[in-house]
N, C-alpha and C. Protein backbone atom coordinates (compact mmCIF):
# COMPACT_ATOMS: atom_id res chain seq x y z
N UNK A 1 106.27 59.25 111.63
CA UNK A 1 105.54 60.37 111.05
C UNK A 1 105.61 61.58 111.97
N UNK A 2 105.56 63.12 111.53
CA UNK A 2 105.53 63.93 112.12
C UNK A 2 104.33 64.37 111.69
N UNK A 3 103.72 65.35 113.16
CA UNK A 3 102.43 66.39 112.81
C UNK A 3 103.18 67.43 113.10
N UNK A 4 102.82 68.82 111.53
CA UNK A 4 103.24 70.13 112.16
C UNK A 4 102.15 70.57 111.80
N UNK A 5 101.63 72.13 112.66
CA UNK A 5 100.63 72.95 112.26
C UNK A 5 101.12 73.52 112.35
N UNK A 6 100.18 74.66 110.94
CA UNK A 6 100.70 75.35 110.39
C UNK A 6 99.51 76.60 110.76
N UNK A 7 100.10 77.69 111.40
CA UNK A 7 99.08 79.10 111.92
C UNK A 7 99.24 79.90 111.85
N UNK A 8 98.77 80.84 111.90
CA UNK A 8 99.17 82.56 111.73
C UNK A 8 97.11 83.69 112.03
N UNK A 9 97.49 84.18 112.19
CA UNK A 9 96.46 85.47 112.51
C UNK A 9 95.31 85.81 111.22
N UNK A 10 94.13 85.79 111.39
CA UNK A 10 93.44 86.16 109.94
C UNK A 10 94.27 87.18 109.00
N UNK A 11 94.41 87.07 107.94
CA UNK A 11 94.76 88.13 106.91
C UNK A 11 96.72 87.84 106.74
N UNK A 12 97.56 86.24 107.54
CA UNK A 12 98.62 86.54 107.29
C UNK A 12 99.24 85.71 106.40
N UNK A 13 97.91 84.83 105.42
CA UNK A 13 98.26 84.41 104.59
C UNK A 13 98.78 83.21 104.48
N UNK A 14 98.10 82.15 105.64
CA UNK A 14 98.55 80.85 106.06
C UNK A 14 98.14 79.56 105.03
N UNK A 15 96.80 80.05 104.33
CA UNK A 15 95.92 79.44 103.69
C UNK A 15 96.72 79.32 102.01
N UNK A 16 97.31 80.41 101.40
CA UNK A 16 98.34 80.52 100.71
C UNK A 16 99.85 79.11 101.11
N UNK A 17 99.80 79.82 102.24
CA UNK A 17 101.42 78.75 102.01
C UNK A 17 100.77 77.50 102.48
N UNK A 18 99.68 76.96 102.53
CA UNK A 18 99.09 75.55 102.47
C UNK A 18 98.97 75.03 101.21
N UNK A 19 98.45 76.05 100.38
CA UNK A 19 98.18 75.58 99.02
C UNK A 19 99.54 75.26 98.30
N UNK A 20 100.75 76.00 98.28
CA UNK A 20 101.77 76.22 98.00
C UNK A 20 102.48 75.06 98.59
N UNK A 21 102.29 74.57 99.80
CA UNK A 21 103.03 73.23 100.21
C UNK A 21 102.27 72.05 99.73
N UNK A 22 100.93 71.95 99.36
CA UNK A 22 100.56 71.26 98.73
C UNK A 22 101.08 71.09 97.27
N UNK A 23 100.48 71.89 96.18
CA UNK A 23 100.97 72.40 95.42
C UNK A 23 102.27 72.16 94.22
N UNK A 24 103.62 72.45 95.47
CA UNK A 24 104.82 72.64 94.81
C UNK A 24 105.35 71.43 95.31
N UNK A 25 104.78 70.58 96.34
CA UNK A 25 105.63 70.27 96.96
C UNK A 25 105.11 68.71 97.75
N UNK A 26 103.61 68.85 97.15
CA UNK A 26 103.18 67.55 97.29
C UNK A 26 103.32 66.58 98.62
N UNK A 27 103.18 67.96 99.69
CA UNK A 27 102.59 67.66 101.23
C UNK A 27 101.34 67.80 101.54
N UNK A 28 101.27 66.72 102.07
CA UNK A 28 99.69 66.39 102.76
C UNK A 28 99.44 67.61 103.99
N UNK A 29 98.85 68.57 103.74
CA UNK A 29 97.68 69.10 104.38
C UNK A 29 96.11 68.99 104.80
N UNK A 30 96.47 68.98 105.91
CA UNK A 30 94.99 68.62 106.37
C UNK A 30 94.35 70.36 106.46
N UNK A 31 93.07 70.66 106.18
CA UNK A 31 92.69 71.99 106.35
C UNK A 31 91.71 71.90 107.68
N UNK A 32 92.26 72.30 108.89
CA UNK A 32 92.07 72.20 110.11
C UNK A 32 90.75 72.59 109.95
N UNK A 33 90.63 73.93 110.05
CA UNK A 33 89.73 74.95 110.08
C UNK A 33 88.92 74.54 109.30
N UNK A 34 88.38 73.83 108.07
CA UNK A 34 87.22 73.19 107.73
C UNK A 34 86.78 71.73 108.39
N UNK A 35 87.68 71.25 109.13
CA UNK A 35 86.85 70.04 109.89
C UNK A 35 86.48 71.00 111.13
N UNK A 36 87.00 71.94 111.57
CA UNK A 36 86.38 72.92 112.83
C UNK A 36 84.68 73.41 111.99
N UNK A 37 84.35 73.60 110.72
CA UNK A 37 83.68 74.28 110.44
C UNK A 37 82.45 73.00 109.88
N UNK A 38 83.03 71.63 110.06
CA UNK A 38 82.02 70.42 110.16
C UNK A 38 81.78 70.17 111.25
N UNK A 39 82.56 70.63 112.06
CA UNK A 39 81.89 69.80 113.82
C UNK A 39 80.86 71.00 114.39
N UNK A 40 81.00 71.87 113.81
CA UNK A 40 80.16 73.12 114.34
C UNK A 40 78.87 73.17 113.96
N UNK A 41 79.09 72.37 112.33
CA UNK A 41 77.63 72.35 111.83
C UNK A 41 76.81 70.80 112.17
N UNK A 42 77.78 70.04 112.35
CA UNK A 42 77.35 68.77 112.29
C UNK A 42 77.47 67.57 114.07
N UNK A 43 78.09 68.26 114.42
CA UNK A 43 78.90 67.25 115.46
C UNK A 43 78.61 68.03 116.88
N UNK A 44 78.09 69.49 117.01
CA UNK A 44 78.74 70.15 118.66
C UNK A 44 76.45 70.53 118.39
N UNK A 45 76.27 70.47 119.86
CA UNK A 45 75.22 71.08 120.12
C UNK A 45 74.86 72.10 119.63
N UNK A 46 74.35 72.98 118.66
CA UNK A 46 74.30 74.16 118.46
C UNK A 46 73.64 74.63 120.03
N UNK A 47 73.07 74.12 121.20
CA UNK A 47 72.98 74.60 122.14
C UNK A 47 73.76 75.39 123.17
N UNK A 48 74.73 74.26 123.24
CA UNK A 48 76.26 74.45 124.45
C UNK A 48 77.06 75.62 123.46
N UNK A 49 76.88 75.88 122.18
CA UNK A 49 77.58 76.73 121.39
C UNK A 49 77.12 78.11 121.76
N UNK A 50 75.34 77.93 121.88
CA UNK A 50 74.92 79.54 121.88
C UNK A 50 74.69 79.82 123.43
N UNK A 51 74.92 78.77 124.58
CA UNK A 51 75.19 79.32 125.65
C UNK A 51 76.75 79.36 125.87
N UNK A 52 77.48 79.02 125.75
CA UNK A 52 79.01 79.90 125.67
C UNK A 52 79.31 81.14 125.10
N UNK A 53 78.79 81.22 124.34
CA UNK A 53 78.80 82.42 123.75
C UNK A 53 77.92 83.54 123.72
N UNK A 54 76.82 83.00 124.66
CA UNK A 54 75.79 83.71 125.73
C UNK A 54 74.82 84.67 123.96
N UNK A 55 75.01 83.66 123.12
CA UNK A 55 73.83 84.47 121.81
C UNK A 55 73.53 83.53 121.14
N UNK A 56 72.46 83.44 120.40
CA UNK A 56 71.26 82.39 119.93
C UNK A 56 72.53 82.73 118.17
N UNK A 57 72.80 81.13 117.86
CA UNK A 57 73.51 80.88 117.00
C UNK A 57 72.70 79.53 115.92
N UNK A 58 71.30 79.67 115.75
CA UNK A 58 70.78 78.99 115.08
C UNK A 58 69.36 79.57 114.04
N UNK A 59 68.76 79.03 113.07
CA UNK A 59 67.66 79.56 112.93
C UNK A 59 67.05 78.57 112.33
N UNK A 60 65.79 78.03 112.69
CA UNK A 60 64.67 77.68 113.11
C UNK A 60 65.38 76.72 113.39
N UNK A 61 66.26 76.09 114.28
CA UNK A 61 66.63 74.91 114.99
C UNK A 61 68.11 74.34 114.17
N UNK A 62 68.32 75.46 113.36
CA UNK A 62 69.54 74.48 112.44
C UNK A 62 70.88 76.07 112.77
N UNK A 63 72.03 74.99 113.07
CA UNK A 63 73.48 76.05 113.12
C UNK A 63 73.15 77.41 112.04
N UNK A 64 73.53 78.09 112.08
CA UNK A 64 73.59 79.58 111.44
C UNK A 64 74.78 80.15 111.52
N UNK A 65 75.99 80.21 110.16
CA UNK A 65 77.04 80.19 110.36
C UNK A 65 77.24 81.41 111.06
N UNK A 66 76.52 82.84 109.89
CA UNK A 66 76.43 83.71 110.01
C UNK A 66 76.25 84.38 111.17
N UNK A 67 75.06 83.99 112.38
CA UNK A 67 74.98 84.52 113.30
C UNK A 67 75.95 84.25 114.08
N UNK A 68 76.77 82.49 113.81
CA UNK A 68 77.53 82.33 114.85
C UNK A 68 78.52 83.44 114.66
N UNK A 69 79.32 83.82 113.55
CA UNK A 69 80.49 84.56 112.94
C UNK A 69 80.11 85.97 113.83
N UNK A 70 78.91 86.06 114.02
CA UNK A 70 78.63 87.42 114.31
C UNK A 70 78.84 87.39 115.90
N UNK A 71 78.81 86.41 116.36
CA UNK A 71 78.51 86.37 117.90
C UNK A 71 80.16 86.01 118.11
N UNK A 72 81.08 85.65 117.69
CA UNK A 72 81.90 85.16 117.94
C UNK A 72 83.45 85.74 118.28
N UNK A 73 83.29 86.95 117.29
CA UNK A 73 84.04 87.71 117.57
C UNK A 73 83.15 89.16 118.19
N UNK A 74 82.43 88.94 119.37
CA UNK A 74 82.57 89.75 120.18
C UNK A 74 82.72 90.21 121.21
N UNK A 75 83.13 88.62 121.70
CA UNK A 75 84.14 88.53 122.95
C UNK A 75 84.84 87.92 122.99
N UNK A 76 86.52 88.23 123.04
CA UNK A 76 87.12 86.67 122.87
C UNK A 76 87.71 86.29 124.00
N UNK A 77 87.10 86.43 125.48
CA UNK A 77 87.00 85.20 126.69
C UNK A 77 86.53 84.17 126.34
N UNK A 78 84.75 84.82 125.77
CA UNK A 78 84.02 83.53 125.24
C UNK A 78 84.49 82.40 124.02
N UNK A 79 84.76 83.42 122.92
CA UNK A 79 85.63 82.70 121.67
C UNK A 79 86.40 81.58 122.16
N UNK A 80 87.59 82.36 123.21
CA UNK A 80 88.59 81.63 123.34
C UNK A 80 87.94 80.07 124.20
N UNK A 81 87.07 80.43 125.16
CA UNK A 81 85.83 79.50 125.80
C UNK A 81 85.83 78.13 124.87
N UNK A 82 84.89 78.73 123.41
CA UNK A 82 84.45 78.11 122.66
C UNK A 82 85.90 76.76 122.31
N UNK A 83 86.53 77.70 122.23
CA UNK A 83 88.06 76.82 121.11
C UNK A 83 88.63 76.02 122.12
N UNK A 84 88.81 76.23 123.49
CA UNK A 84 88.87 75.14 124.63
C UNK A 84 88.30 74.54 124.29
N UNK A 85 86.98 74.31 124.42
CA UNK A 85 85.99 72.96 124.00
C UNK A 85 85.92 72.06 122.76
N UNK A 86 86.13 72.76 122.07
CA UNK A 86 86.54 71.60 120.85
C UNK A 86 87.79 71.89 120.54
N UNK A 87 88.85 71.62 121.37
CA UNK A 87 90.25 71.46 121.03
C UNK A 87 90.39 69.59 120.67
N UNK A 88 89.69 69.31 122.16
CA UNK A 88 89.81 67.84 122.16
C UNK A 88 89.71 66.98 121.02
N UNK A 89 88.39 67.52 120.71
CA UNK A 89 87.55 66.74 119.66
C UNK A 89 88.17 67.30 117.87
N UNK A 90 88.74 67.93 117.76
CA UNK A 90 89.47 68.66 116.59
C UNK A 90 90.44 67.58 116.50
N UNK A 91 91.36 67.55 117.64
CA UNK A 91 92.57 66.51 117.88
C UNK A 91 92.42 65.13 116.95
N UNK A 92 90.97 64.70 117.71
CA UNK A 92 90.49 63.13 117.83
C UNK A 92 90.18 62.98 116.34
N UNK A 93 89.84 64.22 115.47
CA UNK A 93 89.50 63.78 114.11
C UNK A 93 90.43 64.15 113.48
N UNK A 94 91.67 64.81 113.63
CA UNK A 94 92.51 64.91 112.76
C UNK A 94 93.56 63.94 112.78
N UNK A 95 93.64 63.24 113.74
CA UNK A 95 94.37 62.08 114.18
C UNK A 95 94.11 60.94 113.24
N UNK A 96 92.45 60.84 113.10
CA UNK A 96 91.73 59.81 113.03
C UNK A 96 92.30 59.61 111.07
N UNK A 97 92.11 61.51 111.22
CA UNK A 97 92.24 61.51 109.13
C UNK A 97 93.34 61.18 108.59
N UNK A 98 94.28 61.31 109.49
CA UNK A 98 95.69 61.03 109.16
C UNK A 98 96.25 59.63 109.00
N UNK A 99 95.57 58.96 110.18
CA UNK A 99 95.89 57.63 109.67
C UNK A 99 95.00 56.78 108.49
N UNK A 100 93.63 57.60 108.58
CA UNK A 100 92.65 56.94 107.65
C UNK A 100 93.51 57.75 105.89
N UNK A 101 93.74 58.51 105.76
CA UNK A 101 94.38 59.21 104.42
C UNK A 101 95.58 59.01 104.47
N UNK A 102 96.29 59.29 105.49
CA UNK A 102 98.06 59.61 105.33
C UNK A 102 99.01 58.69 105.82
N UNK A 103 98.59 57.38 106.27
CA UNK A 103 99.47 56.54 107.07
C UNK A 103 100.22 56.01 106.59
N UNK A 104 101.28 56.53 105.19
CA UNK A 104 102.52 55.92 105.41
C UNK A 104 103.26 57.26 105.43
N UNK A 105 102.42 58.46 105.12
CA UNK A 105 103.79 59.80 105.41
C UNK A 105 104.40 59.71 106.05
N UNK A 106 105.66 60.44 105.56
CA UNK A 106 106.76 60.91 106.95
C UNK A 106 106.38 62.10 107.41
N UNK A 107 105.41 62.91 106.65
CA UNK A 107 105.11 64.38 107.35
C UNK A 107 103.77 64.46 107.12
N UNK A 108 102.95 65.25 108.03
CA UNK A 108 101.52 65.99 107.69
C UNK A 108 101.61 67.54 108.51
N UNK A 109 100.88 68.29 107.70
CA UNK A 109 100.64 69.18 108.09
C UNK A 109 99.44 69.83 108.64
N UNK A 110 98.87 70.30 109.37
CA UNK A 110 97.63 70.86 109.68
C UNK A 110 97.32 72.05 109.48
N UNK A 111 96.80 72.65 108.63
CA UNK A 111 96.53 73.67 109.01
C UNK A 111 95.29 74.29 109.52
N UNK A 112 95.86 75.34 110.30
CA UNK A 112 94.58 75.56 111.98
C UNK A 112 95.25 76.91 112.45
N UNK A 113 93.94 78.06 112.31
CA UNK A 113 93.87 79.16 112.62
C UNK A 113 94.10 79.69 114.60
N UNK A 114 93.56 78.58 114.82
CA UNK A 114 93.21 78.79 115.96
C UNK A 114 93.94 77.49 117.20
N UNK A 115 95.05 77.15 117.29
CA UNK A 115 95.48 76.16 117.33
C UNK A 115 95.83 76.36 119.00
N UNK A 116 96.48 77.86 119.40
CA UNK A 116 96.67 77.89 120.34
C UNK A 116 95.79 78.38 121.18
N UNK A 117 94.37 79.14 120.92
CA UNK A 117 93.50 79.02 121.34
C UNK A 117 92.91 77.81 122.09
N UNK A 118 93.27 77.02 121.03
CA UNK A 118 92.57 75.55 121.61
C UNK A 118 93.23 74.88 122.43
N UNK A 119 94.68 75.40 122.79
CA UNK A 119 95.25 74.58 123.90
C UNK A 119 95.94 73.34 122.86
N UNK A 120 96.31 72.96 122.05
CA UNK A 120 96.29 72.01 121.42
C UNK A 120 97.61 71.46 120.86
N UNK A 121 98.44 73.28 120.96
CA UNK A 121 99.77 73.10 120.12
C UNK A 121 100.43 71.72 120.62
N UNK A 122 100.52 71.60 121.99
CA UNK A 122 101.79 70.38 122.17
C UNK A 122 101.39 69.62 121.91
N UNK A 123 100.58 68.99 121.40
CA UNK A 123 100.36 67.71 120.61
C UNK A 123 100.82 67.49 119.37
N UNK A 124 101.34 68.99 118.65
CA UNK A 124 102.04 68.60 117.29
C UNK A 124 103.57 68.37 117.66
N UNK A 125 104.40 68.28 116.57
CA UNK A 125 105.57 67.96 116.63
C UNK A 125 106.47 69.68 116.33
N UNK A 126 105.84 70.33 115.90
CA UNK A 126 106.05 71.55 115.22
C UNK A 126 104.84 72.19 115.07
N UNK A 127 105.77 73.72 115.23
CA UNK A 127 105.11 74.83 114.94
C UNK A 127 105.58 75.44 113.58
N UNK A 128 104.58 76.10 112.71
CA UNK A 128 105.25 77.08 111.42
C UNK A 128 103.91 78.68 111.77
N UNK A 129 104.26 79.60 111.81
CA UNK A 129 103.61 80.77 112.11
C UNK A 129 104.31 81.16 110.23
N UNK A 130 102.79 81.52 110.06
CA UNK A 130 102.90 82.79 109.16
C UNK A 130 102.74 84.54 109.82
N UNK A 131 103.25 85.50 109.63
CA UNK A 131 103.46 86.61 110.06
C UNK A 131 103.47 87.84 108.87
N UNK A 132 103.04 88.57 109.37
CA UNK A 132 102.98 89.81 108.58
C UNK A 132 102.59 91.14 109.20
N UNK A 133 102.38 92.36 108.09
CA UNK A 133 102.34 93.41 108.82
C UNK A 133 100.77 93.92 109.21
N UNK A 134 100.73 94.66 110.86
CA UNK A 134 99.08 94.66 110.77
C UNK A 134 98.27 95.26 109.52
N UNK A 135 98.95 96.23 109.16
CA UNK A 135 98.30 97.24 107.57
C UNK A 135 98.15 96.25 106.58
N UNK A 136 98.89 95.18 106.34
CA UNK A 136 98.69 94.54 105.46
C UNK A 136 97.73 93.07 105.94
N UNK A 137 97.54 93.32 107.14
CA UNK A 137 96.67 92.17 107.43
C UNK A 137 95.43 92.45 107.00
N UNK A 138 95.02 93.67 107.61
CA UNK A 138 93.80 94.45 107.14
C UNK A 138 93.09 94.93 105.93
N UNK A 139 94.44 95.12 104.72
CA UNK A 139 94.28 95.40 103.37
C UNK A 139 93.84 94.14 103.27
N UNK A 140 94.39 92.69 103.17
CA UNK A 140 94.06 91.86 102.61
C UNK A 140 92.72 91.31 103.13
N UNK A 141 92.27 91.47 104.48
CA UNK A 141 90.88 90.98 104.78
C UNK A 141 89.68 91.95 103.98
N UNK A 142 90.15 92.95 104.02
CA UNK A 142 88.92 94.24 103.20
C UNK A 142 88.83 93.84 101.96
N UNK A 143 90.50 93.41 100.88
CA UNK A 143 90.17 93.18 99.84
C UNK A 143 89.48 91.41 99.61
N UNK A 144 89.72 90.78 100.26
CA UNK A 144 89.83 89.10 99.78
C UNK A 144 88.69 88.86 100.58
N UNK A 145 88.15 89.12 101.59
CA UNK A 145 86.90 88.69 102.13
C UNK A 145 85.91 89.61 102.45
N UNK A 146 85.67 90.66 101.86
CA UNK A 146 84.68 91.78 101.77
C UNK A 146 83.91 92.41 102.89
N UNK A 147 84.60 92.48 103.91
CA UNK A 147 84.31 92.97 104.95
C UNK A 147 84.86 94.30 105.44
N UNK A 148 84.37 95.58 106.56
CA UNK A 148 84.59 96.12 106.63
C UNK A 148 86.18 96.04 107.43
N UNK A 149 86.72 97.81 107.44
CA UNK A 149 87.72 98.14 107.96
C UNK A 149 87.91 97.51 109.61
N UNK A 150 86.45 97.97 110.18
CA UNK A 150 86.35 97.68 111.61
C UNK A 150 86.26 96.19 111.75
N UNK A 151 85.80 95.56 111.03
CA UNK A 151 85.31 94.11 111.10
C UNK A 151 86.48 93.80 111.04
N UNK A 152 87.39 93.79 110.19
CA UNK A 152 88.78 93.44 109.87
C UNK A 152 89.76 93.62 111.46
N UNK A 153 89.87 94.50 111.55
CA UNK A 153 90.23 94.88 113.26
C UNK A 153 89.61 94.30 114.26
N UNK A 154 88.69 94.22 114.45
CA UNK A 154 87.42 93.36 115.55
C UNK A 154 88.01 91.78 115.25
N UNK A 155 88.64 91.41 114.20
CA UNK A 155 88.83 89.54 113.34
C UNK A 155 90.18 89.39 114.40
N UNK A 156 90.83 90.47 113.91
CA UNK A 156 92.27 90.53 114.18
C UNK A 156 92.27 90.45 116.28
N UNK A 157 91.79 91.64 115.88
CA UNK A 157 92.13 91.32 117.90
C UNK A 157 91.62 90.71 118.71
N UNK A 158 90.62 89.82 118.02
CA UNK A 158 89.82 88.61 118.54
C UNK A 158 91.14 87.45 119.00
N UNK A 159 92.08 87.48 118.28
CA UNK A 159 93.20 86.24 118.15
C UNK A 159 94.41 86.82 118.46
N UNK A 160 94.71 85.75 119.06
CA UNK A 160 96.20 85.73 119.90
C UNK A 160 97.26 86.99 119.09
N UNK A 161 97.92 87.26 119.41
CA UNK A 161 99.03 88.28 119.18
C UNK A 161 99.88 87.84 117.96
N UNK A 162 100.56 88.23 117.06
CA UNK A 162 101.49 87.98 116.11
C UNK A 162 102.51 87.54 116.77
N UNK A 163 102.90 88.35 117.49
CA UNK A 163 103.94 88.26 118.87
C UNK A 163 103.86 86.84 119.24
N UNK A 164 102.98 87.09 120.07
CA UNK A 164 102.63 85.37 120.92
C UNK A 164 102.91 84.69 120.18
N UNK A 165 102.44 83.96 118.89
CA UNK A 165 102.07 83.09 117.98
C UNK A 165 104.11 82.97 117.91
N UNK A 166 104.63 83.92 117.45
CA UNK A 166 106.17 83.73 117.18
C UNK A 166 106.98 82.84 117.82
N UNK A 167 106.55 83.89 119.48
CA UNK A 167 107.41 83.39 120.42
C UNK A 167 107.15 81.61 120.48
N UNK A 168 106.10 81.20 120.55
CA UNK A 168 106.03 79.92 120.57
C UNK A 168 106.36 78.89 118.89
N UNK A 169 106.75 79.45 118.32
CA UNK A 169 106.96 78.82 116.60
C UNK A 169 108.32 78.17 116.80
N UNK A 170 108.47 77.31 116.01
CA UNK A 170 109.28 76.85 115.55
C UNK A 170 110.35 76.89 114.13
N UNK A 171 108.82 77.65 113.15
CA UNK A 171 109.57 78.38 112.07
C UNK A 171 108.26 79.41 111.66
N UNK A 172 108.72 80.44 111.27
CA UNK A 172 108.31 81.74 110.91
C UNK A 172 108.56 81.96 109.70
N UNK A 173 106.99 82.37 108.56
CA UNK A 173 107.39 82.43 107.27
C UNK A 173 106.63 84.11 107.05
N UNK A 174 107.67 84.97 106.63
CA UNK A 174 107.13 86.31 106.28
C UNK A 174 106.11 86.53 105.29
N UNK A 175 105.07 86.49 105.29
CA UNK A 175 104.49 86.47 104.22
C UNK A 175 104.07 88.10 103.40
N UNK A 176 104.60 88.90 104.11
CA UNK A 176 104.35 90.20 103.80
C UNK A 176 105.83 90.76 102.36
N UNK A 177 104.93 91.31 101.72
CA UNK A 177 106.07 91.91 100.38
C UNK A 177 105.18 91.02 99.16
N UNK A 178 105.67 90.98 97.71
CA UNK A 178 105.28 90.52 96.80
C UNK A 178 105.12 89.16 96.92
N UNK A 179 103.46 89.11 96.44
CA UNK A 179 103.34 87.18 96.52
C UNK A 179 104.06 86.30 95.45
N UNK A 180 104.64 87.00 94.40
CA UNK A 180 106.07 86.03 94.17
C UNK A 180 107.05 85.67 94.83
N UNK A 181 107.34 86.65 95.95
CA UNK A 181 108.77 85.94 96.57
C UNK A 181 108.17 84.78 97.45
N UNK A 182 107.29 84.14 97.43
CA UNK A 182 106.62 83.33 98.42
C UNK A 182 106.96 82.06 98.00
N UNK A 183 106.53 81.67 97.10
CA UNK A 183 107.38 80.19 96.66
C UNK A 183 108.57 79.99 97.09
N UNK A 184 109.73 80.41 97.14
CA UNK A 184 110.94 80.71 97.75
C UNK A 184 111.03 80.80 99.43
N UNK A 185 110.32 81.41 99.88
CA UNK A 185 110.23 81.40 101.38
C UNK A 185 109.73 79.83 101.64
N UNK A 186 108.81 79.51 101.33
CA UNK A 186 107.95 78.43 101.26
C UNK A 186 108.96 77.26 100.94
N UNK A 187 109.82 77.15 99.55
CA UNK A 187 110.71 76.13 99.49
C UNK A 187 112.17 76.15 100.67
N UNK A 188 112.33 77.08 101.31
CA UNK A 188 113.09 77.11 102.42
C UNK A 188 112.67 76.63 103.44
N UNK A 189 110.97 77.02 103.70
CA UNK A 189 110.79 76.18 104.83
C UNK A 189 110.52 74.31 104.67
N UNK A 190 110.43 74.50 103.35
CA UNK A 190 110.30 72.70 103.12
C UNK A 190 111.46 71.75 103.47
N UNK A 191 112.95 72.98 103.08
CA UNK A 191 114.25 72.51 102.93
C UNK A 191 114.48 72.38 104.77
N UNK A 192 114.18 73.19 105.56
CA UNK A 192 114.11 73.22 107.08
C UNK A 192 113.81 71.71 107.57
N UNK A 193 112.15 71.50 106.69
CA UNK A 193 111.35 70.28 107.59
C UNK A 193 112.32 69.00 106.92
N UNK A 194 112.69 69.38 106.03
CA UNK A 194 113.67 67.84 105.40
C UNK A 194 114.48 67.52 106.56
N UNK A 195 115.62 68.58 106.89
CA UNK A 195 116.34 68.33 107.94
C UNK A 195 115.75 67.40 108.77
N UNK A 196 114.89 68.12 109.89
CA UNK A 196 114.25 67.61 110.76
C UNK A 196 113.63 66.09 110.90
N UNK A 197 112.89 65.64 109.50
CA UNK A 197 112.75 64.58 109.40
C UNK A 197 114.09 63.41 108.95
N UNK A 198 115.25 64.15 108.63
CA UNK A 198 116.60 62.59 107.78
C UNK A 198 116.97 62.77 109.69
């Protein structure tokens, strides 16, 4: 079996070509970033959370997504802090899901926003970066998740570089231009991972 994760920068449209490899193509995706968003509520101290991040991330004793979201991107030493610490434990349950759901695949995929943050990449077998343009990173966070211009910018430069993310990939899917030509990009990179796995 192979593990690849699959990453890219808020707004470059990674969450798309998950659905789409699911989808068309009837690969197992794991959605990283919602077991990150169960261990946060369920599994990590909301304590050790709101002293790393040096701000009160609960209300009346229970996680608070909201405040955390708010505290989180506004430093990303600390952020990046945070994603060290549960790199480990992200690992240990996606490992765990794979063999408990997926153990006779020849492939899984992960997808995980924050992957190199967490220190985590070399544990997959592969990298896939989604990429795009910053203007269009930003259009799509203003339109698809209703947040401001600045907020959108503040998301963005919270996380590693487009750049960075490349240089370390293994395959790079453009996701910028009409979301029809995307199926097509998407079935090229499927035709890539075939290789890799005969």
């Amino acid at each position: 079996m192979k593990i690849f994760v699959l990453t890219g920068g808020a707004g470059c449209g990674k969450s798309t070509v998950s659905r789409l490899l699911k989808r068309d193509f009837a690969i197992p995706v794991i959605e990283g970033d919602e077991v990150v968003k169960h261990m946060l509520a369920n599994d990590i101290d909301p304590i050790i959370i709101s002293n790393i991040l040096e701000s009160e991330v609960t209300t009346h004793g229970v996680f608070d997504r909201k405040k955390f979201l708010g505290a989180l991107f506004l430093d990303k030493l600390k952020k990046d802090l945070l994603e060290k610490e549960l790199g480990v434990t992200l690992w240990n349950k996606v490992t765990n899901l794979i063999q408990h759901d997926y153990p006779h695949e020849r492939l899984v995929i992960v997808e995980l926003a924050t992957v190199f943050e967490m220190g985590i990449e070399s544990n997959f077998d592969g990298i896939i970066v989604t990429s795009c343009p910053l203007e269009t990173r930003i259009q799509r966070l203003v339109a698809y998740r209703n947040i401001s211009h600045e907020e959108a910018l503040k998301r963005i430069g919270s996380q590693d570089s487009d750049a960075d993310k490349i240089k370390r990939a293994d395959f790079v899917i453009d996701t910028s231009g009409d979301i029809l030509d995307l199926p097509g990009k998407v079935q090229l990179l499927v035709a890539q991972l075939t290789q890799v796995l005969s």
